[in-house]
C-alpha atoms as a PDB file:
ATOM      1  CA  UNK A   1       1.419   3.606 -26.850  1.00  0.00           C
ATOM      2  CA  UNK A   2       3.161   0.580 -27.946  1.00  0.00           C
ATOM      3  CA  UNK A   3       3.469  -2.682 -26.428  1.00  0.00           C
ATOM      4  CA  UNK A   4       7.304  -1.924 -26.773  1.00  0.00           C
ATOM      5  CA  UNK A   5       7.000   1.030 -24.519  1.00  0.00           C
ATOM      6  CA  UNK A   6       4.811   0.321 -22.195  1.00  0.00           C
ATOM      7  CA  UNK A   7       6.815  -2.807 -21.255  1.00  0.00           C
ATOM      8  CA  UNK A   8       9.923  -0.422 -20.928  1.00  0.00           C
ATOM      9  CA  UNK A   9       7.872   1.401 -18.691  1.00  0.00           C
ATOM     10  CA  UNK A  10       6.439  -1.342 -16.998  1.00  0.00           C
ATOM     11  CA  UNK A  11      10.360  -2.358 -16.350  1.00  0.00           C
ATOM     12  CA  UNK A  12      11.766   0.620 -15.400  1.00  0.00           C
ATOM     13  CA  UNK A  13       8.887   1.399 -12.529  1.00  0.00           C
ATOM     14  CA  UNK A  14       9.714  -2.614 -11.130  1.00  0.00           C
ATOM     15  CA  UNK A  15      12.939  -1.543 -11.407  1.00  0.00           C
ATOM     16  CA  UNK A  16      12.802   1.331  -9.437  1.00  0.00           C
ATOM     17  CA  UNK A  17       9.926   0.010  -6.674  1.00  0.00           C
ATOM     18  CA  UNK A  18      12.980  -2.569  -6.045  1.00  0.00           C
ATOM     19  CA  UNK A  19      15.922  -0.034  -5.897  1.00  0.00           C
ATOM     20  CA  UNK A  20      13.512   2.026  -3.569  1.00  0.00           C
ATOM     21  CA  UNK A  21      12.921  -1.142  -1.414  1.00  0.00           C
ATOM     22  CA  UNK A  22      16.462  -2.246  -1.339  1.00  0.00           C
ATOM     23  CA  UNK A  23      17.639   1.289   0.341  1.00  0.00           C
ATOM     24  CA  UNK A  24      14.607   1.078   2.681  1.00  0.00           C
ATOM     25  CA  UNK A  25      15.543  -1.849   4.263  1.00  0.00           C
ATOM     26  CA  UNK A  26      18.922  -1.536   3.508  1.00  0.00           C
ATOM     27  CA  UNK A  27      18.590   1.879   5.780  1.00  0.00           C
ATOM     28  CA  UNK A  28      16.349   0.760   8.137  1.00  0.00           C
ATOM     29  CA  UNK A  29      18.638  -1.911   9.937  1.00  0.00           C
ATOM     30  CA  UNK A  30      17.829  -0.953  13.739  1.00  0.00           C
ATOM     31  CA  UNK A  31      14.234  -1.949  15.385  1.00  0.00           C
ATOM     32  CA  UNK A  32      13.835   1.565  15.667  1.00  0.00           C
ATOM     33  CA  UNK A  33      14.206   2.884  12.036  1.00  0.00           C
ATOM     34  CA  UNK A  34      11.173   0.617  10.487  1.00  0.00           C
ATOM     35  CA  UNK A  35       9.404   4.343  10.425  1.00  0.00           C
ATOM     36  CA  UNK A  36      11.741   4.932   7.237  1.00  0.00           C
ATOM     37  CA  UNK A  37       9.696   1.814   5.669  1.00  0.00           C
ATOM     38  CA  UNK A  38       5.362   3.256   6.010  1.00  0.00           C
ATOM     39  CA  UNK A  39       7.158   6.475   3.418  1.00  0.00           C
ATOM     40  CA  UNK A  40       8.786   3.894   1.183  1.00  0.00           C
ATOM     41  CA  UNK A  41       5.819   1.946   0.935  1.00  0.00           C
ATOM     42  CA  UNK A  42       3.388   4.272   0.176  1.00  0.00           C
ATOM     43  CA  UNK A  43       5.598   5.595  -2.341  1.00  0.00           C
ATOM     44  CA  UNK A  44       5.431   2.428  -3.879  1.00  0.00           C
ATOM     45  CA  UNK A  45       2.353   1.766  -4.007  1.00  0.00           C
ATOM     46  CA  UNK A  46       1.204   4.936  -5.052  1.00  0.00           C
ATOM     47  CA  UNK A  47       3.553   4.251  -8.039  1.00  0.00           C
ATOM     48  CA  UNK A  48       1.479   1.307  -9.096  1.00  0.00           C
ATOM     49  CA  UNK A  49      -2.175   3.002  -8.989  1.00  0.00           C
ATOM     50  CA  UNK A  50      -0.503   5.411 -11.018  1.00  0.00           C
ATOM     51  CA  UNK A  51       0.845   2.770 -13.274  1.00  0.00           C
ATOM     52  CA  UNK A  52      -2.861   1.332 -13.353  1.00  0.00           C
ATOM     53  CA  UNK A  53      -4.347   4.483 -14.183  1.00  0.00           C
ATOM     54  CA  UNK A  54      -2.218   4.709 -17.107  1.00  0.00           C
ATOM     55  CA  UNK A  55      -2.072   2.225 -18.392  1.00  0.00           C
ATOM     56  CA  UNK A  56      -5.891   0.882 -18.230  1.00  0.00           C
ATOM     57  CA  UNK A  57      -8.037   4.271 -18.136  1.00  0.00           C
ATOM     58  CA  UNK A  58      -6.189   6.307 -20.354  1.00  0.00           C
ATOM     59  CA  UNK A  59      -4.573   3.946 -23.169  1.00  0.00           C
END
C-alpha cells in the first residue's frame, strides 16, 4: 500500500468516526437518550483497532 492510500484511508475513517459522532450526539439531545452514545462509541473504536491492525500487522 502506498503512503497515498493509506492516508486516503486514514481520512476517510476520521472522517466518518466524526460524521458518526456528530449524529450521536446530535440524536441523543435528552438526558435519557445518552444509551444511543455506548453503540456509537464502540463502533468507533472498534474502527480504529481495525485501522491499527491494518495498517501495522499486515502492511
Amino acid at each position: 500500500m502506498t503512503l497515498n492510500t493509506g492516508t486516503t484511508i486514514s481520512l476517510l475513517l476520521l472522517g466518518y468516526n466524526g460524521l458518526l459522532s456528530y449524529l450521536c450526539f446530535k440524536r441523543a439531545r435528552r438526558s435519557g437518550d445518552f444509551y444511543i452514545i455506548y453503540p456509537t462509541l464502540a463502533a468507533i473504536l472498534l474502527a480504529f483497532i481495525l485501522f491499527l491492525y491494518f495498517f501495522f500487522l499486515i502492511a
